[in-house]
Protein backbone atom coordinates (compact mmCIF):
# COMPACT_ATOMS: atom_id res chain seq x y z
CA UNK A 1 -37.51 -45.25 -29.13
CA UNK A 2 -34.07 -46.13 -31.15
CA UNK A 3 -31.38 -46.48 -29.02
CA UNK A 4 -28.10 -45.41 -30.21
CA UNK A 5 -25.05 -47.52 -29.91
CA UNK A 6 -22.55 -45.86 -27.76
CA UNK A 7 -18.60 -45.75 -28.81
CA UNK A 8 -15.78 -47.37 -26.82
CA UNK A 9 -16.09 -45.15 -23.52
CA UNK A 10 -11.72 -44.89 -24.07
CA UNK A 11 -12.36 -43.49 -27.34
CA UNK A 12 -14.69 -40.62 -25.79
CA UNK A 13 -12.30 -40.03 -23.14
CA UNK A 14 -9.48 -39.25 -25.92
CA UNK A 15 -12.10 -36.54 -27.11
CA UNK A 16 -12.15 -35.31 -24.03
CA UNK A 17 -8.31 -34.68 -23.66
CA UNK A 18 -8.26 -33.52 -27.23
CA UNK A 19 -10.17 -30.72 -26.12
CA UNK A 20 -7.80 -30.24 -23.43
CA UNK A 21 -5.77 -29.81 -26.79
CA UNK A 22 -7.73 -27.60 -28.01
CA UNK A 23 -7.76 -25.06 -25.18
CA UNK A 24 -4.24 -24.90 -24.59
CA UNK A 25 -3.61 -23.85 -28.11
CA UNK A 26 -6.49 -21.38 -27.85
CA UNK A 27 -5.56 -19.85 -25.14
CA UNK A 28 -2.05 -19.82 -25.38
CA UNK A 29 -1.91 -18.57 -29.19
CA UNK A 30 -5.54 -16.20 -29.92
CA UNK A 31 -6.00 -15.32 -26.77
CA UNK A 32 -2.92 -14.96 -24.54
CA UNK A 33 -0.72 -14.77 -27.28
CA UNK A 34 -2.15 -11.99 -28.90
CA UNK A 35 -2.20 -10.38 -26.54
CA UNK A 36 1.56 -10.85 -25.69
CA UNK A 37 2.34 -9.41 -29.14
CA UNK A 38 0.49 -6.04 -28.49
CA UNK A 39 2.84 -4.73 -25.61
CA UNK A 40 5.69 -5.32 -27.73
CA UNK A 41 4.27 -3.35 -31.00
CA UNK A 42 2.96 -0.11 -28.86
CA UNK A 43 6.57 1.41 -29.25
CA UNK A 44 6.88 0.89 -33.06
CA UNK A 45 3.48 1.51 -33.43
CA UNK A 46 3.74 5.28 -31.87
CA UNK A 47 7.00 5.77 -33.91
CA UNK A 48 5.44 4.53 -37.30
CA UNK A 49 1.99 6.49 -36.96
CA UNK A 50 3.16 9.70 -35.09
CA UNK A 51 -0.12 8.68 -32.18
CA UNK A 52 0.87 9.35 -28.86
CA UNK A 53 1.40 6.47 -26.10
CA UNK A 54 -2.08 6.41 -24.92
CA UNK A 55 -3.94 6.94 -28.37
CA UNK A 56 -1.68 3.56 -29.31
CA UNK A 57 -2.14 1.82 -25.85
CA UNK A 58 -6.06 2.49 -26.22
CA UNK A 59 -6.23 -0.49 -28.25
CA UNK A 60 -6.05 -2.62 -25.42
CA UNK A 61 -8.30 -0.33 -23.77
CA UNK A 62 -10.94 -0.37 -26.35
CA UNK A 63 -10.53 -4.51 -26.34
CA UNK A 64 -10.98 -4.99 -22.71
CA UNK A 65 -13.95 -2.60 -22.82
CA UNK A 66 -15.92 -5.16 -25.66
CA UNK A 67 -15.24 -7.67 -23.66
CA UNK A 68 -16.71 -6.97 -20.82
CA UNK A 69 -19.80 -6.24 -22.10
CA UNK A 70 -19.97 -8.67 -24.56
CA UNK A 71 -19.12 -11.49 -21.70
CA UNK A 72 -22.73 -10.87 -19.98
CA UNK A 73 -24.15 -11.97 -23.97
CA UNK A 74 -22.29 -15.13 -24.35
CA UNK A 75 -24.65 -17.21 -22.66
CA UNK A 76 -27.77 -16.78 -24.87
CA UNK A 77 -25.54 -16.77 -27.93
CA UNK A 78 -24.30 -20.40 -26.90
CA UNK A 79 -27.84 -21.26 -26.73
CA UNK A 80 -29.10 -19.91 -29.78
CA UNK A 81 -26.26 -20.93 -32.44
CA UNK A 82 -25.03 -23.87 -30.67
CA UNK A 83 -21.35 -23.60 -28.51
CA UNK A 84 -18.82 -25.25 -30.82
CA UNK A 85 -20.41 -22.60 -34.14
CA UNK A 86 -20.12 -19.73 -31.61
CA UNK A 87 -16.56 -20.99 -30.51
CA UNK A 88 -14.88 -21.69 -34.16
CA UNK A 89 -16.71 -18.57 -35.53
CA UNK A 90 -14.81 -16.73 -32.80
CA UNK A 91 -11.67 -18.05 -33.28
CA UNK A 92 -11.44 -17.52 -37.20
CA UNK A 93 -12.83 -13.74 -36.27
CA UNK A 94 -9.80 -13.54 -34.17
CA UNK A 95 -7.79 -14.09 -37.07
CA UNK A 96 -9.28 -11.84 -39.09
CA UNK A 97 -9.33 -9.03 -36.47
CA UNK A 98 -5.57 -9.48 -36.10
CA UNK A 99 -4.92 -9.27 -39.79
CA UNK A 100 -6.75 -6.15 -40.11
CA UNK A 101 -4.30 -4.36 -38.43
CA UNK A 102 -2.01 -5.17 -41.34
CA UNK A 103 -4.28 -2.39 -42.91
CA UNK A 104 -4.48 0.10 -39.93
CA UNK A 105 -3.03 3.24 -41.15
CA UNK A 106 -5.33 5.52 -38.98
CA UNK A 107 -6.81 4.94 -35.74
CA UNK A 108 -10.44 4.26 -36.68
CA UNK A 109 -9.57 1.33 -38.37
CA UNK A 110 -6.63 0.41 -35.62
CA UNK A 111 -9.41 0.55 -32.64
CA UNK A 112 -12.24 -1.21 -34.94
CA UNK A 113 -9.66 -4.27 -35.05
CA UNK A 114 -9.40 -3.85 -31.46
CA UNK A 115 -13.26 -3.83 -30.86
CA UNK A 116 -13.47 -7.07 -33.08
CA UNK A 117 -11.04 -8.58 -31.20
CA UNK A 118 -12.58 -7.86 -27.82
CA UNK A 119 -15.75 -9.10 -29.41
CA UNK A 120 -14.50 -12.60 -30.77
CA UNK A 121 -11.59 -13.15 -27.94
CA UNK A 122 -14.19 -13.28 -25.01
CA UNK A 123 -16.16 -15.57 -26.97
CA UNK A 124 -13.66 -18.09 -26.92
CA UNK A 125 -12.48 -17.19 -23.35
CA UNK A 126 -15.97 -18.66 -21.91
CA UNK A 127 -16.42 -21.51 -25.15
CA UNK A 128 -13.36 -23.30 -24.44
CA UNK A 129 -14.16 -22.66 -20.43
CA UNK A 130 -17.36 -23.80 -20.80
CA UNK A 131 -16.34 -26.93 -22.90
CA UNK A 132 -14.11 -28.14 -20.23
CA UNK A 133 -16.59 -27.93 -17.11
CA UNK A 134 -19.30 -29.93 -19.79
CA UNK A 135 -16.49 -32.93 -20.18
CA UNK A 136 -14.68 -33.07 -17.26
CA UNK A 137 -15.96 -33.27 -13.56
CA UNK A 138 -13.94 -34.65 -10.89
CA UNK A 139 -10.56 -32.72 -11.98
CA UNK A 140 -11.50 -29.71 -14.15
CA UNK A 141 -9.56 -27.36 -11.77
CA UNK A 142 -6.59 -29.49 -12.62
CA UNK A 143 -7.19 -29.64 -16.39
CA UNK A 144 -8.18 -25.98 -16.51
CA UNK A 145 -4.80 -25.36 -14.78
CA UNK A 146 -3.17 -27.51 -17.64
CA UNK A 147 -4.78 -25.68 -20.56
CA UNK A 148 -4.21 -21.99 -19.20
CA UNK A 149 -0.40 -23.07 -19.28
CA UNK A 150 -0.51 -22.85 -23.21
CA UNK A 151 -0.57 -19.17 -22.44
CA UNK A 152 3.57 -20.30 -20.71
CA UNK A 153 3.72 -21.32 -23.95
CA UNK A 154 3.17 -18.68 -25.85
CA UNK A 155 4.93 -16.37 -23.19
CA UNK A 156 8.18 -17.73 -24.04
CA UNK A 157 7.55 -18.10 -27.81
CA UNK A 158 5.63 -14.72 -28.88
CA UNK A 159 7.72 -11.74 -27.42
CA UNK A 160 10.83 -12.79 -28.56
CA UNK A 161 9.11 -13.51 -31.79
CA UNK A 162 7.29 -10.93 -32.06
CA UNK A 163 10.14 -8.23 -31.07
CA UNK A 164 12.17 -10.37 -34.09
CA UNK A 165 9.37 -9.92 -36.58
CA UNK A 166 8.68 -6.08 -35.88
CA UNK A 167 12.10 -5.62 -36.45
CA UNK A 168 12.89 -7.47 -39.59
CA UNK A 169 9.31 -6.54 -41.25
CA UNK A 170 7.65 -3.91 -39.13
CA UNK A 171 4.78 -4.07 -36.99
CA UNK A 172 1.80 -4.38 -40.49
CA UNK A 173 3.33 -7.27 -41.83
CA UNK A 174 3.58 -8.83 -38.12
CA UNK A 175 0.31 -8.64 -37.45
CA UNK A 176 -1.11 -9.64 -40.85
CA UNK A 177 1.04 -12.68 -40.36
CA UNK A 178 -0.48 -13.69 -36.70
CA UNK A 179 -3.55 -13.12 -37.78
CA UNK A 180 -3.27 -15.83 -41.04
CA UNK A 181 -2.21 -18.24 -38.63
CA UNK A 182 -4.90 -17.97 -36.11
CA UNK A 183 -7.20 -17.86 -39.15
CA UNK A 184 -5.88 -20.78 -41.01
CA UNK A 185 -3.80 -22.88 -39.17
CA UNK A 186 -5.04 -22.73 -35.40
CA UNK A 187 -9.04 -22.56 -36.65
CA UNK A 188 -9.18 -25.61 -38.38
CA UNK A 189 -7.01 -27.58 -35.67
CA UNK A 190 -9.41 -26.52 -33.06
CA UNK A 191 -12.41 -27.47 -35.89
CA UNK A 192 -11.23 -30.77 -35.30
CA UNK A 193 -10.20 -31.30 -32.24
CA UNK A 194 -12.77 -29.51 -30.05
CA UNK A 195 -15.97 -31.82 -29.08
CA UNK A 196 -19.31 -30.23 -27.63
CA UNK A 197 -20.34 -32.35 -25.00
CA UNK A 198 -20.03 -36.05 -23.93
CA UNK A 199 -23.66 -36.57 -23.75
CA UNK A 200 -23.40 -36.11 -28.10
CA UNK A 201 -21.86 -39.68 -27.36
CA UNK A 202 -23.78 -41.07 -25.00
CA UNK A 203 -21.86 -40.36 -22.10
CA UNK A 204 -22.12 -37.73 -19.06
CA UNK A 205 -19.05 -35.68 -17.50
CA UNK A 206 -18.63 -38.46 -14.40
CA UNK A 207 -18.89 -41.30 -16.41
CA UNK A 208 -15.99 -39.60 -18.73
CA UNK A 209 -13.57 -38.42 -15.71
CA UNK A 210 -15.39 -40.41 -12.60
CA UNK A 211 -14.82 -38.92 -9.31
CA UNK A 212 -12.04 -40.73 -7.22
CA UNK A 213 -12.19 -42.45 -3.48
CA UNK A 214 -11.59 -40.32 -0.60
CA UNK A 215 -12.27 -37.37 -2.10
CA UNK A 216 -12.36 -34.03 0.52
CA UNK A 217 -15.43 -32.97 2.48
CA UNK A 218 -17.91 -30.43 0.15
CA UNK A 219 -17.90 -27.43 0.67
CA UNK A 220 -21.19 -25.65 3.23
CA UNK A 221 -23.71 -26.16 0.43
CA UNK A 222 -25.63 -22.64 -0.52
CA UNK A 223 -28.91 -21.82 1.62
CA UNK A 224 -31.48 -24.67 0.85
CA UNK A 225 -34.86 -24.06 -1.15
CA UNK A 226 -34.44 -20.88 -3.91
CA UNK A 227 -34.02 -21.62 -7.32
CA UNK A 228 -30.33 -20.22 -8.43
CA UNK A 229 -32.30 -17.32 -10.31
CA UNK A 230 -33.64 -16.23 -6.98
CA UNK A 231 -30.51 -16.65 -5.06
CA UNK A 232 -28.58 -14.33 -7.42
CA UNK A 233 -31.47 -11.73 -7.48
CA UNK A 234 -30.99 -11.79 -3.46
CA UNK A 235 -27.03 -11.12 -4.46
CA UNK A 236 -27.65 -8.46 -6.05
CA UNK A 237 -29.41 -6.11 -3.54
CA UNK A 238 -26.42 -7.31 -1.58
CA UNK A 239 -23.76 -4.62 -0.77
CA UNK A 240 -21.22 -7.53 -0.88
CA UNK A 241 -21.58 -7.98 -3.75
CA UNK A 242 -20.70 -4.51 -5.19
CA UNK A 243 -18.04 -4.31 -2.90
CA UNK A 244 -16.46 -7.21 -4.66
CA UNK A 245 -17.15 -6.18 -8.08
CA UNK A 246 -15.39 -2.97 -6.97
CA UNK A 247 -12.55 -5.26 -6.31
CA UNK A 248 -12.05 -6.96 -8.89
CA UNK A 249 -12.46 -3.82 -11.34
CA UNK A 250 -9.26 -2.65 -9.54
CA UNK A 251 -7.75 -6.07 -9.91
CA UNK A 252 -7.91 -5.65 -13.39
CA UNK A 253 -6.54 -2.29 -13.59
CA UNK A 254 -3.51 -3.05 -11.59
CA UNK A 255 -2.83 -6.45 -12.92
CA UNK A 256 -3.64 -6.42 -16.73
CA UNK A 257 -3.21 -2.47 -17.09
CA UNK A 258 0.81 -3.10 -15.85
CA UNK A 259 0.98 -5.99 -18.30
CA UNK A 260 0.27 -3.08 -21.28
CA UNK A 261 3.32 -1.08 -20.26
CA UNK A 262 5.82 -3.51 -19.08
CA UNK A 263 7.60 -3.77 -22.13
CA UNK A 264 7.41 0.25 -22.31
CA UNK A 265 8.36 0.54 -18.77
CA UNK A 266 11.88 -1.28 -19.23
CA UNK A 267 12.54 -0.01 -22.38
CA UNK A 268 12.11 3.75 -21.55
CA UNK A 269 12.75 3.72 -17.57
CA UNK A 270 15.22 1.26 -17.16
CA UNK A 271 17.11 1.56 -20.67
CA UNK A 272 17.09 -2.01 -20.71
CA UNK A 273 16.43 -2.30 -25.03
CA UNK A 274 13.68 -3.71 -26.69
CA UNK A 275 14.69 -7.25 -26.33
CA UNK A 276 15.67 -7.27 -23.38
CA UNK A 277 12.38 -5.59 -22.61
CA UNK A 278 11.07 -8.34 -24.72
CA UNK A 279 12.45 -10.92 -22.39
CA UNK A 280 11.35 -9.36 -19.10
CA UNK A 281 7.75 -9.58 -20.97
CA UNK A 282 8.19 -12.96 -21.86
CA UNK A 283 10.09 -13.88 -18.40
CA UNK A 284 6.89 -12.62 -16.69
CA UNK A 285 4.68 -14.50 -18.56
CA UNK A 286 6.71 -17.81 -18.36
CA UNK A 287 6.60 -17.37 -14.68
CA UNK A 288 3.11 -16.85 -14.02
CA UNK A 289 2.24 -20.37 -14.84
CA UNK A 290 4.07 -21.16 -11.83
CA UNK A 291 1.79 -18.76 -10.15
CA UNK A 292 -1.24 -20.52 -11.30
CA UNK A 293 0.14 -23.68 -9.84
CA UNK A 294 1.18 -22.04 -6.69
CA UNK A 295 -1.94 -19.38 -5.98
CA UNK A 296 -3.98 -22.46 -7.01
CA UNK A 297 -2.67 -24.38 -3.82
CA UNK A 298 -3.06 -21.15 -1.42
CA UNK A 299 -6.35 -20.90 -2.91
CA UNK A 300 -7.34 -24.14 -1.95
CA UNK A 301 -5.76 -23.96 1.66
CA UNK A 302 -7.07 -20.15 2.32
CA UNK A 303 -9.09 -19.12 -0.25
CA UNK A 304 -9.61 -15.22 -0.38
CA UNK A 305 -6.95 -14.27 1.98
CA UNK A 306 -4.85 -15.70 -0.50
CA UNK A 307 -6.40 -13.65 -2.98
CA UNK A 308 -5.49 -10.44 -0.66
CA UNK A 309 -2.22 -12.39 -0.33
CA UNK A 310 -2.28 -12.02 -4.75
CA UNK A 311 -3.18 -8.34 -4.63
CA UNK A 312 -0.70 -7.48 -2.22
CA UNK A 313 1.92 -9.05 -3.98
CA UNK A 314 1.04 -7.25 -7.50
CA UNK A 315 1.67 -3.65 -5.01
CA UNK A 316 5.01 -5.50 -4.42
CA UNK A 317 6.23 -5.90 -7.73
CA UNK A 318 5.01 -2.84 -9.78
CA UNK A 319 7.12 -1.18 -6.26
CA UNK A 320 10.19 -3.44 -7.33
CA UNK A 321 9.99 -2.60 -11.13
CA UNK A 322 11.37 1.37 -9.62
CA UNK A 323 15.10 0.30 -8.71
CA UNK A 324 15.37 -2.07 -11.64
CA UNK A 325 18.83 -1.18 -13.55
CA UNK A 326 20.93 -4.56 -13.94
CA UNK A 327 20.34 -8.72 -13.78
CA UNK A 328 19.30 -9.01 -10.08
CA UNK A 329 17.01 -6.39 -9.85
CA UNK A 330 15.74 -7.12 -13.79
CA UNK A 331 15.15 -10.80 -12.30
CA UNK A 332 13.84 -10.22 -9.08
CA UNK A 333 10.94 -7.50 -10.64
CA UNK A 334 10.10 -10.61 -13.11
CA UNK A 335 10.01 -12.76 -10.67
CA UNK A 336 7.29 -11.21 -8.34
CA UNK A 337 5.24 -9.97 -11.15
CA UNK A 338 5.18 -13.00 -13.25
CA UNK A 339 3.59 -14.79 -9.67
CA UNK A 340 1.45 -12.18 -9.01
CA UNK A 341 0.01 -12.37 -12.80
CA UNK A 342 -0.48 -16.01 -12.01
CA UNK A 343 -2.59 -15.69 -9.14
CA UNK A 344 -4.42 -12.96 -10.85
CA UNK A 345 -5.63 -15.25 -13.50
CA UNK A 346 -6.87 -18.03 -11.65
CA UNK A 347 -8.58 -15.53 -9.17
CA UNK A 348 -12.20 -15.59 -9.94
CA UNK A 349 -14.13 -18.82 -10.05
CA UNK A 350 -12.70 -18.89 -6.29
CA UNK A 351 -14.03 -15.80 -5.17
CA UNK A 352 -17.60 -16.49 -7.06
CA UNK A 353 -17.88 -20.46 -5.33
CA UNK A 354 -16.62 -19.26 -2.17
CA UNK A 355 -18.26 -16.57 -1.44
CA UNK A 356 -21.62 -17.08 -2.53
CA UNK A 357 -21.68 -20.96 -3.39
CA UNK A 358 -22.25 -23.09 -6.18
CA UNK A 359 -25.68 -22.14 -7.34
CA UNK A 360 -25.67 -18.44 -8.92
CA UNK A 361 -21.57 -19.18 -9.78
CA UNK A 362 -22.16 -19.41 -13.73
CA UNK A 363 -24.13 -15.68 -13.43
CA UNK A 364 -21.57 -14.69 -10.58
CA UNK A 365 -18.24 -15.75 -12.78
CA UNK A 366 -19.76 -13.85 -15.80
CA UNK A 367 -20.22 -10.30 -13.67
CA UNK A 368 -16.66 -10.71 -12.11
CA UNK A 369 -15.21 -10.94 -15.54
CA UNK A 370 -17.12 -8.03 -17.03
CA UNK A 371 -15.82 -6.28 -13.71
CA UNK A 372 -12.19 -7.36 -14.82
CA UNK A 373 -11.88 -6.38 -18.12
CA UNK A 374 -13.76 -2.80 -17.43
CA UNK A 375 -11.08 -2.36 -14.67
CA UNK A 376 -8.36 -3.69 -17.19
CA UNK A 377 -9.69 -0.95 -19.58
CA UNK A 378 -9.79 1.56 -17.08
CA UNK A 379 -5.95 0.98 -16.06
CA UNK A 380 -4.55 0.81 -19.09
CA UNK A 381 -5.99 3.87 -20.87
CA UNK A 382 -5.07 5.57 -17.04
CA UNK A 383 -1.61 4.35 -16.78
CA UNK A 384 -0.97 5.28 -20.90
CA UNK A 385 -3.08 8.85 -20.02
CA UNK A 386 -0.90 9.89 -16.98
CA UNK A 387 2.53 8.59 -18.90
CA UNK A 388 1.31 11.39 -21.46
CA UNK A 389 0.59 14.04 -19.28
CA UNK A 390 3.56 13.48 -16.93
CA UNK A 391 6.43 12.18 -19.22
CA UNK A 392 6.89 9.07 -17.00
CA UNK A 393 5.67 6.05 -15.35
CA UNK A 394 6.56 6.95 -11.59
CA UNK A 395 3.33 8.48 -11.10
CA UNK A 396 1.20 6.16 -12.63
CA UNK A 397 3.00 3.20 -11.20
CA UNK A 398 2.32 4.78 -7.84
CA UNK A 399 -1.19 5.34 -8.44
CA UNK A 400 -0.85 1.10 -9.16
CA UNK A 401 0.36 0.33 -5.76
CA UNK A 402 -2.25 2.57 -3.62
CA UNK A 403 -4.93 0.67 -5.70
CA UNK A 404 -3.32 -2.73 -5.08
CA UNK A 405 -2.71 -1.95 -1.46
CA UNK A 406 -6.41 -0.79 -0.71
CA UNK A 407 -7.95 -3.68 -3.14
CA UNK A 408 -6.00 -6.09 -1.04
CA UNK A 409 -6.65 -4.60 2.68
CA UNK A 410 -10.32 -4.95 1.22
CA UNK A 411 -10.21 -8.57 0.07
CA UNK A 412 -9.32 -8.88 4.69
CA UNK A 413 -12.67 -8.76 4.88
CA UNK A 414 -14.18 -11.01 2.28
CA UNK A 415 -16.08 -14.09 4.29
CA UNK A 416 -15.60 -17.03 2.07
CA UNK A 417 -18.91 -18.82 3.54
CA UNK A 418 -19.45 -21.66 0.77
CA UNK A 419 -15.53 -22.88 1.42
CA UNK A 420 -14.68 -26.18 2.90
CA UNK A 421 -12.52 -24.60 5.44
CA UNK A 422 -14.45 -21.57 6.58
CA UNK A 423 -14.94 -21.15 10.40
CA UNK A 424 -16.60 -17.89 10.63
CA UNK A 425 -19.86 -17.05 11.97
């Protein structure tokens, strides 16, 4: 057997981080960051086409819907082609996607775009996930953390940006322009600076980022003797189960279906402008990277009655975005909802390890994000369906808070068994 000579273990290790590199731009410019941009085209969109506010809005609908049923696909497809050709395939589709709207004259074409972006941006959701956990072990919740604040990044960049560009050249030419940089530019950086796995190099995950001294007692391991296929076939004949899936659908219609309308909401309801609108969006998205950070720490110290603690707090703001009409109420609405979207974010790979332990949590994380992004589809096309029908948000946004409220009452009960600190029976 020829053994192959291994590199410099420091050189591996800089791979490692440059995939850290990799994933912030990812996520911060194709994924988050395109995101961003849609939110602040729906108005000129409506204008330019003559579609109404939900027909225009459905994009996001029609994206979050692809998604989550593409995410339950991903895995075999990383298996089959290989994870880095699944990953930069992905990201130049992105690209492409994004340019096509430069050519979107009529809605067929504007929700295809949308469907091939839901497609492509889930792929690269899970590759550049799935790339961290492979090279990092003792602190991928930290670097995780570190690479989902490129989307901080991009919240205080692509807004403003965004609002300047729709102006200046309307929304086509914007587009076309995002999606040529995504394409070109942010494709081949990520070519090469993205690495598959350590063990390419000779290395494993601890070897490349050991575990340090003193680390904290393990969490209750999961029931001892089935396989993890087993365990998650006994999850799902578990009502638990549902009832959390059920959750986090809601999650996802009161946390990324408000994100949709925000811009709309303080342009129309509060008068506020478009770039002032522009900078509420981008305000909220700036802050929720300090809600990572700080939902991160309650997660760790409470686990899901912090997430209750999240949900509750998303009722709170869409109730505070009602009275706002000058700076202090403008800030404080920003405020709770950008910390609220950070908790949101961050929300699922506890409640999959907690509640029903390490084994099934690869099969667990991929249902709870399907879950998401249908309930994200499911708010957004309702909140843009009863701004139609009712000529406002008030209703909608109200419908928002009972769903937070009852989602968060529900998450009381959740029994976080697999988590260091539980004390339950």
């Amino acid at each position: 057997m020829v053994e192959i000579a291994r590199l410099p273990i420091a050189t591996v290790r800089r791979y490692a981080y440059l995939n850290v590199v990799a994933s912030f731009l990812v996520w911060g410019f194709a994924l988050a960051g395109i995101s961003m941009m849609m939110p602040v085209m729906y108005d000129s969109i409506a204008k330019d086409t003559g579609w109404t506010l939900g027909q225009t809005t459905s994009f996001m609908v029609i994206k979050s819907l692809v998604s989550a049923l593409t995410g339950l696909l991903v895995g075999s497809m990383f298996i089959r082609f290989g994870l880095k050709r699944v990953y930069i395939v992905s990201l130049a589709a992105i690209g492409l996607s994004t340019s096509l709207l430069f050519f979107a004259k009529s809605l067929p074409i504007y929700y295809a775009a949308a469907a091939l972006s839901g497609f492509f941006s889930i792929n690269c959701n899970i590759a550049f996930q799935v790339t961290l956990a492979r090279w990092f072990s003792a602190r991928l919740g930290s670097i995780t953390g570190t690479a989902l604040l490129g989307g901080a990044v991009a919240g205080a960049i692509v807004p403003l940006t965004t609002t300047y560009m729709v102006q200046q050249y309307g929304w086509h030419v914007t587009s076309g322009v995002a999606g040529l940089i995504v394409l070109l530019v942010l494709t081949t950086l990520v070519a090469l600076l993205a690495h598959e796995s350590p063990e390419a190099y000779g290395y494993t995950s601890d070897e490349i980022d050991p575990p340090k001294g003193g680390a904290q007692p393990a969490a209750t391991p999961a029931v001892a003797g089935p396989p993890p296929g087993e365990e998650f076939r006994n999850m799902l004949r578990s009502p638990r189960f549902y009832v959390l899936l059920a959750a986090v659908f809601a999650s996802g219609a009161f946390s990324n279906g408000i994100n949709e309308h925000t811009a709309l909401f303080l342009s129309h309801h509060a008068d506020l402008g478009k770039y002032m609108a522009a900078l509420g969006f981008t305000m909220v998205m700036v802050i929720s990277a300090f809600g990572k950070i700080a939902f991160g720490w309650i997660f760790d110290r409470i686990s899901t009655r912090g997430v209750a603690l999240c949900w509750l707090l998303c009722a709170v703001a869409v109730a505070l975005a009602f009275p706002v009409a000058g700076p202090v109420t403008f800030i404080t609405f920003t405020l709770f909802r950008g910390l609220a979207q950070g908790g949101v974010v961050v929300q699922q790979p506890i409640l999959a390890r907690h509640m029903f332990g390490v084994k099934p949590v690869a099969q667990t994380i991929a249902f709870l994000m399907a879950a998401f992004h249908l309930g994200a589809a499911a708010g957004i096309g309702l909140i843009g369906l009863g701004y139609d029908m009712t000529g406002s948000y008030t209703v909608p946004f109200i419908g928002v808070i009972v769903t937070a409220l009852v989602a968060s009452g529900i998450a009381l009960t959740f029994k976080p068994k697999y988590w260091a600190g539980y004390k339950g029976a």
